[in-house]
N, C-alpha and C. Protein backbone atom coordinates (compact mmCIF):
# COMPACT_ATOMS: atom_id res chain seq x y z
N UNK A 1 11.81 -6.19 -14.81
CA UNK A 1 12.35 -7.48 -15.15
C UNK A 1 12.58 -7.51 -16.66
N UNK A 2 13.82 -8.17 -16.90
CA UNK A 2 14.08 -7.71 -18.38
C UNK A 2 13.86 -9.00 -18.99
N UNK A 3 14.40 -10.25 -18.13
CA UNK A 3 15.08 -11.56 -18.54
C UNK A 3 13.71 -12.37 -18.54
N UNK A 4 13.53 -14.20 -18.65
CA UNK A 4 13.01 -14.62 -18.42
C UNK A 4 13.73 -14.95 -17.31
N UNK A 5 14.94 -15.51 -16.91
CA UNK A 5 15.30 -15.93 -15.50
C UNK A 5 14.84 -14.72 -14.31
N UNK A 6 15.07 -13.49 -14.69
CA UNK A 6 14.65 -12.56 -13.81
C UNK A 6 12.86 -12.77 -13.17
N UNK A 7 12.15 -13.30 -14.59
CA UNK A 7 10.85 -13.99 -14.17
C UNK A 7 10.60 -14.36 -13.16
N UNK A 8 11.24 -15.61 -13.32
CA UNK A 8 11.83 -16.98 -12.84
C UNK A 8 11.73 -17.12 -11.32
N UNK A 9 12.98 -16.34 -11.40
CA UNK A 9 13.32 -15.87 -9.80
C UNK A 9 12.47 -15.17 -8.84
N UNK A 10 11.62 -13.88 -9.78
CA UNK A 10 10.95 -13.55 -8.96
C UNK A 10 9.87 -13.74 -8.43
N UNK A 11 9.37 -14.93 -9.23
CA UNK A 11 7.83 -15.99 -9.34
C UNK A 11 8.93 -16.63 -8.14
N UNK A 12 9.85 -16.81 -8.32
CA UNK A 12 10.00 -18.28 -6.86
C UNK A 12 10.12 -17.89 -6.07
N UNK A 13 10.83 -16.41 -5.58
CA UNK A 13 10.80 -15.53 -4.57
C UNK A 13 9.14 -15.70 -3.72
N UNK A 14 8.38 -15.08 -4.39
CA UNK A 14 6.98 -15.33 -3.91
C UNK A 14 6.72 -16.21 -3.18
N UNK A 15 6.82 -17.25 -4.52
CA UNK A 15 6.19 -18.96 -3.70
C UNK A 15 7.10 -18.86 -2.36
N UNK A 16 8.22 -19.10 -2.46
CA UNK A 16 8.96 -19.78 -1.27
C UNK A 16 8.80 -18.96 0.15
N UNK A 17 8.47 -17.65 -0.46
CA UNK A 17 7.96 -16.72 1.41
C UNK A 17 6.44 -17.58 1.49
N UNK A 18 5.24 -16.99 1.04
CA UNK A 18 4.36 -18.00 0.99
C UNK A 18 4.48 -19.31 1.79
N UNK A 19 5.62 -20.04 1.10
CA UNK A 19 5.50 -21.53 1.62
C UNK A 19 6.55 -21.32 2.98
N UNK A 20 7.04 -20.19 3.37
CA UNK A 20 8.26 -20.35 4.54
C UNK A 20 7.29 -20.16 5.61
N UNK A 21 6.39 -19.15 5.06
CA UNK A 21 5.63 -18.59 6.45
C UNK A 21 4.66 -19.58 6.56
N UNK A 22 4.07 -20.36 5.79
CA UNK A 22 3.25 -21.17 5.68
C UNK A 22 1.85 -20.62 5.87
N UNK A 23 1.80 -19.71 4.46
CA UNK A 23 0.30 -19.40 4.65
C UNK A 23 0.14 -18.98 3.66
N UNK A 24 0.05 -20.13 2.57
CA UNK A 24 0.07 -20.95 1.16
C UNK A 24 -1.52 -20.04 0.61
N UNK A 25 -2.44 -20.09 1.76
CA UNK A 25 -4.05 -19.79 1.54
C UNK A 25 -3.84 -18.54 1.50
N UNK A 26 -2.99 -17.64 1.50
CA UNK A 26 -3.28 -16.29 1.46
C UNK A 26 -2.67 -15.88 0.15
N UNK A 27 -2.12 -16.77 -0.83
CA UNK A 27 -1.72 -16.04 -2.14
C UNK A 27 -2.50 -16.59 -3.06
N UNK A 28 -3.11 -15.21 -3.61
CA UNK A 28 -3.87 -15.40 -4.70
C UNK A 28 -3.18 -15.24 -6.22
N UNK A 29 -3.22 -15.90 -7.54
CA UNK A 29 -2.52 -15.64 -8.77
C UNK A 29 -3.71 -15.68 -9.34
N UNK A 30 -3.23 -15.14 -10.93
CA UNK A 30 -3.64 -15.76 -11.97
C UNK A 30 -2.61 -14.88 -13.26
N UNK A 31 -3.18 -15.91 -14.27
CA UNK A 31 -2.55 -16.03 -15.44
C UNK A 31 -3.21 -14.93 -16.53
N UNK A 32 -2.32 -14.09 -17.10
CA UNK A 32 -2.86 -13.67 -18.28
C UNK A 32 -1.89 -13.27 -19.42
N UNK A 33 -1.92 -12.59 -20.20
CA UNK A 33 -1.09 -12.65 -21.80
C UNK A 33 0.20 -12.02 -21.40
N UNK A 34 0.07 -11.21 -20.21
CA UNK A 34 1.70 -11.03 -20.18
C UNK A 34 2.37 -11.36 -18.83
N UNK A 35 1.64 -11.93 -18.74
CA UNK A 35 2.41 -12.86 -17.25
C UNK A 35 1.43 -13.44 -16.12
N UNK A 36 2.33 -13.87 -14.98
CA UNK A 36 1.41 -14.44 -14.37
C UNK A 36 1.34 -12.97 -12.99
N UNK A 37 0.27 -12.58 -12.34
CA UNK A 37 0.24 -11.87 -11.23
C UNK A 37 -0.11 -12.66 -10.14
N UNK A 38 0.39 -11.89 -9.03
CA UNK A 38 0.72 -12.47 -7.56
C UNK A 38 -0.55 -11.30 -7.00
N UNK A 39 -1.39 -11.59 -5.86
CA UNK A 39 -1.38 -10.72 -4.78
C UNK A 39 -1.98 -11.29 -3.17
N UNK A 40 -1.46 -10.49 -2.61
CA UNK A 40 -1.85 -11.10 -0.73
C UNK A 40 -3.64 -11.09 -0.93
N UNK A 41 -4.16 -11.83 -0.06
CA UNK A 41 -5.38 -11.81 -0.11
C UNK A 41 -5.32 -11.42 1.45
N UNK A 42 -6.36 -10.05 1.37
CA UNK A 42 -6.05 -9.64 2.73
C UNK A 42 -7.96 -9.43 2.81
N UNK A 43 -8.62 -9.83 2.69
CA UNK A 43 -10.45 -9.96 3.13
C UNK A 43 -10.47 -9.76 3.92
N UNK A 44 -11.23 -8.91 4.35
CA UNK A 44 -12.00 -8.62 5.82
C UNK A 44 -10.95 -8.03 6.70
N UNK A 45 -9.85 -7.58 6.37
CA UNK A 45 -8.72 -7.21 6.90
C UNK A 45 -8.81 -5.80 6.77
N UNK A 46 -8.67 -5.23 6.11
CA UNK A 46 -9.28 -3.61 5.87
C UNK A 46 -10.90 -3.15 5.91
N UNK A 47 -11.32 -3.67 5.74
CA UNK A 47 -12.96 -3.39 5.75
C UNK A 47 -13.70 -4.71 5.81
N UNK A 48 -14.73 -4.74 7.09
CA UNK A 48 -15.77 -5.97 7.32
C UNK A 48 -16.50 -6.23 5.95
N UNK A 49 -16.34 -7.66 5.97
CA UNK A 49 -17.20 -8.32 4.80
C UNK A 49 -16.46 -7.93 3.22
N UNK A 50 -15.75 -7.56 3.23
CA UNK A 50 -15.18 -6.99 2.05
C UNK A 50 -13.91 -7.95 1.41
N UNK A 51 -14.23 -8.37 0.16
CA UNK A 51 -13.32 -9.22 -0.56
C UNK A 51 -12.03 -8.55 -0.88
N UNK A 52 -10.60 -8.70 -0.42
CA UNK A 52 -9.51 -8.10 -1.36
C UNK A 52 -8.25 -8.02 -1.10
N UNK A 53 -7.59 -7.72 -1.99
CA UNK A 53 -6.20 -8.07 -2.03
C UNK A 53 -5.27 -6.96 -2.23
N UNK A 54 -4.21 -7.13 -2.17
CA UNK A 54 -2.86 -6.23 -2.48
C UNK A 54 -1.88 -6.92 -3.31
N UNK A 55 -1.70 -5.88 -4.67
CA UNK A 55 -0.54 -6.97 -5.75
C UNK A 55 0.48 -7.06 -4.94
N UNK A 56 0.80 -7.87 -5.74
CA UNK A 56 2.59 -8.01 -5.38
C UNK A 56 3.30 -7.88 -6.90
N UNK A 57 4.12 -7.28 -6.84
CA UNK A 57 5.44 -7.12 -8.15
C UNK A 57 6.53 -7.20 -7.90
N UNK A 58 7.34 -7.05 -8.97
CA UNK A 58 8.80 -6.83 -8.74
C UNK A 58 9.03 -5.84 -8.04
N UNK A 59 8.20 -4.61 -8.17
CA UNK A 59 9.09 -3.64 -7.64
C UNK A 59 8.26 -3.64 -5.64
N UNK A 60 7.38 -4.28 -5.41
CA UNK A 60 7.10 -4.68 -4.13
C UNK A 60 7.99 -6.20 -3.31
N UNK A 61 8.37 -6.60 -4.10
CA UNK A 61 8.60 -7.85 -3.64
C UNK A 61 9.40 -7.90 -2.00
N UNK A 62 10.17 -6.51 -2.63
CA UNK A 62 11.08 -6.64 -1.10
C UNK A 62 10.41 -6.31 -0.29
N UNK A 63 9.28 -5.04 -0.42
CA UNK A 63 8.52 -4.93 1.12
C UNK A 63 7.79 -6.41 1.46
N UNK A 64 6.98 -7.10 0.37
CA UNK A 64 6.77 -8.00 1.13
C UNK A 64 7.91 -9.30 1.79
N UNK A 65 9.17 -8.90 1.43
CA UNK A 65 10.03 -9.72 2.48
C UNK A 65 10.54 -9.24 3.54
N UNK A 66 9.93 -7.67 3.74
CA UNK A 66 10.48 -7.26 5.10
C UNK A 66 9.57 -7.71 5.90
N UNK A 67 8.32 -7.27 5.68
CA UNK A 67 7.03 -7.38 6.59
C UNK A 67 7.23 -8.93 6.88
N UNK A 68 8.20 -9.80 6.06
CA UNK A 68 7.68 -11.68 6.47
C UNK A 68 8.84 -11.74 7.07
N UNK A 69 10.01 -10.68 7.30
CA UNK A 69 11.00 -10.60 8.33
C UNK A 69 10.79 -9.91 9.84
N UNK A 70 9.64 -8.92 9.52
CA UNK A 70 9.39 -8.37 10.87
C UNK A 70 8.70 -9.17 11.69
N UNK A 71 7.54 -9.50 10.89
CA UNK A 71 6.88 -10.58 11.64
C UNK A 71 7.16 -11.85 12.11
N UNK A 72 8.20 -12.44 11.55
CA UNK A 72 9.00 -13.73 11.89
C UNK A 72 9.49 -13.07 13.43
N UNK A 73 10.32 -12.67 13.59
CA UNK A 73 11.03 -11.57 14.54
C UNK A 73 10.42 -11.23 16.15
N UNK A 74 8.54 -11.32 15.58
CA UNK A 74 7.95 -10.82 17.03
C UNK A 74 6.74 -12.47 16.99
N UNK A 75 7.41 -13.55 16.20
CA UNK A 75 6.46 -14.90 16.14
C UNK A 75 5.38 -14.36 15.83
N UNK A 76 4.75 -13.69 14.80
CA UNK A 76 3.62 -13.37 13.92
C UNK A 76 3.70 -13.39 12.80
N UNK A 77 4.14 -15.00 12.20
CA UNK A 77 4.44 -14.89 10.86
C UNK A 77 3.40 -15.48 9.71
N UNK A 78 2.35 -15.48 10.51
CA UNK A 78 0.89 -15.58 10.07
C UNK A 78 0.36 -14.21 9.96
N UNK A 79 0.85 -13.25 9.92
CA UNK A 79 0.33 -12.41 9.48
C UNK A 79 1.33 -11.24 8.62
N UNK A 80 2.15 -11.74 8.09
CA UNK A 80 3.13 -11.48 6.93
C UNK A 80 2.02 -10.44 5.74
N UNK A 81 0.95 -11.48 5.57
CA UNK A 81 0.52 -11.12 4.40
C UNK A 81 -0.31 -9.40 4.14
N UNK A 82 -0.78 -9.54 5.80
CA UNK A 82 -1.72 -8.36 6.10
C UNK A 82 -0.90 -7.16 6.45
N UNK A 83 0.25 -7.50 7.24
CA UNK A 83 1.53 -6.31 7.41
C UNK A 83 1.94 -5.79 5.99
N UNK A 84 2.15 -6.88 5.40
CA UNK A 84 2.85 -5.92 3.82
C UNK A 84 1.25 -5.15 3.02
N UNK A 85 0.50 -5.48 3.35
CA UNK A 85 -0.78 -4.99 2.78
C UNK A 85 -0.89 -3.48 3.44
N UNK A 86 -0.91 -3.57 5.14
CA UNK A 86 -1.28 -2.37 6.04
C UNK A 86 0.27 -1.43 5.46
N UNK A 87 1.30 -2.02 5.20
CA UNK A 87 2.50 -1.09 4.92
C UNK A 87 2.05 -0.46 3.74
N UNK A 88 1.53 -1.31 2.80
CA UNK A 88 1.64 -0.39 1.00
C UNK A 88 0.52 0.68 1.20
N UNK A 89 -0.18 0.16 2.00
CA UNK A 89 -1.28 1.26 2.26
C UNK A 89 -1.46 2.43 2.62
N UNK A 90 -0.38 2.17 4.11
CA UNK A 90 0.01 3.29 5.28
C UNK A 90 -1.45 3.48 5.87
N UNK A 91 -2.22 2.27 5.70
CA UNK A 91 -3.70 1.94 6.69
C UNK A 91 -3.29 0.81 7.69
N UNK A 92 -4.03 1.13 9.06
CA UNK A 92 -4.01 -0.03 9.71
C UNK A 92 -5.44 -1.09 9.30
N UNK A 93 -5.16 -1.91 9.94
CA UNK A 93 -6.30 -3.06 9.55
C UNK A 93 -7.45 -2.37 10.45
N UNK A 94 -8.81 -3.17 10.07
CA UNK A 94 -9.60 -2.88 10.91
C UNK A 94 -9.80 -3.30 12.16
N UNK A 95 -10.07 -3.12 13.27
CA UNK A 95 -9.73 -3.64 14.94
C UNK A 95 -10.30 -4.96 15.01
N UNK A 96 -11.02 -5.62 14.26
CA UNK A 96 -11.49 -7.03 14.27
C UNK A 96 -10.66 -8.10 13.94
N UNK A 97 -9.65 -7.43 12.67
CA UNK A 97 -8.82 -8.21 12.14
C UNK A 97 -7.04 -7.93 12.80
N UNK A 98 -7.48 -6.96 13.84
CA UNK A 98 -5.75 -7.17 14.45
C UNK A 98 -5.54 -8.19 15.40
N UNK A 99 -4.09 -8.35 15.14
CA UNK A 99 -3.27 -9.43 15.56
C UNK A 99 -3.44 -9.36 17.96
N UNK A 100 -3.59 -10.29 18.25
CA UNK A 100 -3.95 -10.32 19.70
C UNK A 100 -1.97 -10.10 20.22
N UNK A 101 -1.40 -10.12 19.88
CA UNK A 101 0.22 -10.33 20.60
C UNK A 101 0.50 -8.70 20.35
N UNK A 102 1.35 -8.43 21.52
CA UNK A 102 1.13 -6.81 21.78
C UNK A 102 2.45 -6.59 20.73
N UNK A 103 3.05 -7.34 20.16
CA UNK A 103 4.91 -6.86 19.72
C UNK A 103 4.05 -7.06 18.18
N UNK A 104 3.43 -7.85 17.60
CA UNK A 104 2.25 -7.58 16.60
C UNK A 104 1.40 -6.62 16.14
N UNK A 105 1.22 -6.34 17.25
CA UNK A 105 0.09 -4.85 17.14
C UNK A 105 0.73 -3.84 16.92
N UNK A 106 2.19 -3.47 17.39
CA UNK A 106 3.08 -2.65 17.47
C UNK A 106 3.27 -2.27 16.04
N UNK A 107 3.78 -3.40 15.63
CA UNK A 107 4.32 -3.55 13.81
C UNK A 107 2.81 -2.49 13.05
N UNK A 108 1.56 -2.95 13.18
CA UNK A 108 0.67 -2.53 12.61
C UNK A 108 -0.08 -0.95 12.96
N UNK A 109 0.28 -0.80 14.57
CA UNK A 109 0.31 0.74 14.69
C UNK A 109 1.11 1.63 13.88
N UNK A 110 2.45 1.02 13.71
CA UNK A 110 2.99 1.89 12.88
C UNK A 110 2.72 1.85 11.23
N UNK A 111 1.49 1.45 10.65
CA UNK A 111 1.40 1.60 9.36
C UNK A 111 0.39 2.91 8.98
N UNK A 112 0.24 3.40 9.99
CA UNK A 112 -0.82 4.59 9.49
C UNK A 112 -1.70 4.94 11.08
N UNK A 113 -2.67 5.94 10.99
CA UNK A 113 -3.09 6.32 12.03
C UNK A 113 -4.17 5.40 12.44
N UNK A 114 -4.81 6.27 13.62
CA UNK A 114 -5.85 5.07 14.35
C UNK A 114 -7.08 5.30 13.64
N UNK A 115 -7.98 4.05 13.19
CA UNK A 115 -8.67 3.83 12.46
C UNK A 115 -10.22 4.67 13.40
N UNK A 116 -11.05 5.23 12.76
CA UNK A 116 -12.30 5.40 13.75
C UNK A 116 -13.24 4.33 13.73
N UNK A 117 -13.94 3.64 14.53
CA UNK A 117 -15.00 3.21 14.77
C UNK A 117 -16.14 3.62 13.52
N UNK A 118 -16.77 2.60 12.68
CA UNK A 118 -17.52 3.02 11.66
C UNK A 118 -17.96 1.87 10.91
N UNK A 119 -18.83 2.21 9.64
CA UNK A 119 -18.70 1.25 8.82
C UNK A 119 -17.52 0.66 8.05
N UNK A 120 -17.40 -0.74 8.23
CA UNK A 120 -16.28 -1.26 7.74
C UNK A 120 -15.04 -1.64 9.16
N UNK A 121 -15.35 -0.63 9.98
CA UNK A 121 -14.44 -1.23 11.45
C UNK A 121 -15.51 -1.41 12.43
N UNK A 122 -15.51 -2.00 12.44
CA UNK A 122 -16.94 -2.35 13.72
C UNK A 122 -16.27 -2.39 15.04
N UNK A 123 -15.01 -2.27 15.07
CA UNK A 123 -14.78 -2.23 16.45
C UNK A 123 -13.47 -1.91 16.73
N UNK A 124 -12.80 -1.38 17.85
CA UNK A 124 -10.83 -0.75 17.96
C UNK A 124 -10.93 -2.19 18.14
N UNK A 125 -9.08 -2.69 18.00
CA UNK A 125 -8.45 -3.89 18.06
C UNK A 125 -8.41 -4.19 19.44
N UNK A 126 -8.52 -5.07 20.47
CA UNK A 126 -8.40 -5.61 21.32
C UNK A 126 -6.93 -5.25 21.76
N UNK A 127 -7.20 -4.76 23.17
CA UNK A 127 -5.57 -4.73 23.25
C UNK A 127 -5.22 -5.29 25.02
N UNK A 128 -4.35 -5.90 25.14
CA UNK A 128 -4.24 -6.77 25.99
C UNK A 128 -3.87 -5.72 27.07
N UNK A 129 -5.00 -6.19 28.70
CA UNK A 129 -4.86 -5.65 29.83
C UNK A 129 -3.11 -5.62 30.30
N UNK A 130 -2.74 -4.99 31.18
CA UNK A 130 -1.23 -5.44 31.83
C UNK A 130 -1.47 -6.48 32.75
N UNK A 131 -2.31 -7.24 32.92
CA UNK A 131 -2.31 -8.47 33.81
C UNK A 131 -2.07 -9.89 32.42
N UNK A 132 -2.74 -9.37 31.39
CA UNK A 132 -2.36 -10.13 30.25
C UNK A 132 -1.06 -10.23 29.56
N UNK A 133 -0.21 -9.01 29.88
CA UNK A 133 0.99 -8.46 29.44
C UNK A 133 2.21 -9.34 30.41
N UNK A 134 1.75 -9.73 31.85
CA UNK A 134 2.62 -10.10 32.51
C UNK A 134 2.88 -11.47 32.36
């Protein structure tokens, strides 16, 4: 970003996915001497009990508008924040914190391999019987 409008834009970019998907509680900021930083607050999402987040920048901004396009797409747009997190990673979440809708789970299989059973995943993700599927 060279400009201040380039700023500008890309501070509103943020807010307005944030506020489209409506899940205002999952962006964390703060302020310091050379700008303000953005990142997803993704807790307990990668590892049980564990506080944390994934930046966001300019040069991320667009993955996090794909992941709030994929997920719009399969009605999981509550979980925008944790898809662009499991993408920058190329980790899946831990099986406690995956999404219950099978076109959801899909998106997040493909961010990396299958997680083992351990500390920090206490358990594989729930995955819906074919009587649940029908």
């Amino acid at each position: 970003m060279t400009t201040p409008a380039d700023v500008l834009a890309y501070h509103r970019r943020v807010l307005a996915l944030f506020w489209k998907a409506d899940i205002r509680d999952e962006l964390l900021w703060h302020d310091s001497p050379d700008g303000i930083h953005f990142a997803a607050n993704v807790s307990d999402v990668f590892a049980w009990g564990c506080a944390d987040a994934e930046d966001i920048t300019p040069d991320t901004i667009t993955a996090l508008e794909q992941a709030h396009a994929d997920c719009l797409a399969v009605g999981a747009e509550e979980y925008t924040a944790e898809l662009y997190a499991a993408r920058q990673r190329g980790m899946r979440p831990q099986g406690a914190a995956y999404p219950d809708k099978p076109e959801a789970q899909a998106l997040f299989d493909a961010c990396g391999p299958e997680r083992a059973v351990g500390l920090g995943n206490p358990r594989h993700p729930k995955r819906p019987t074919s009587e649940e599927q029908s």
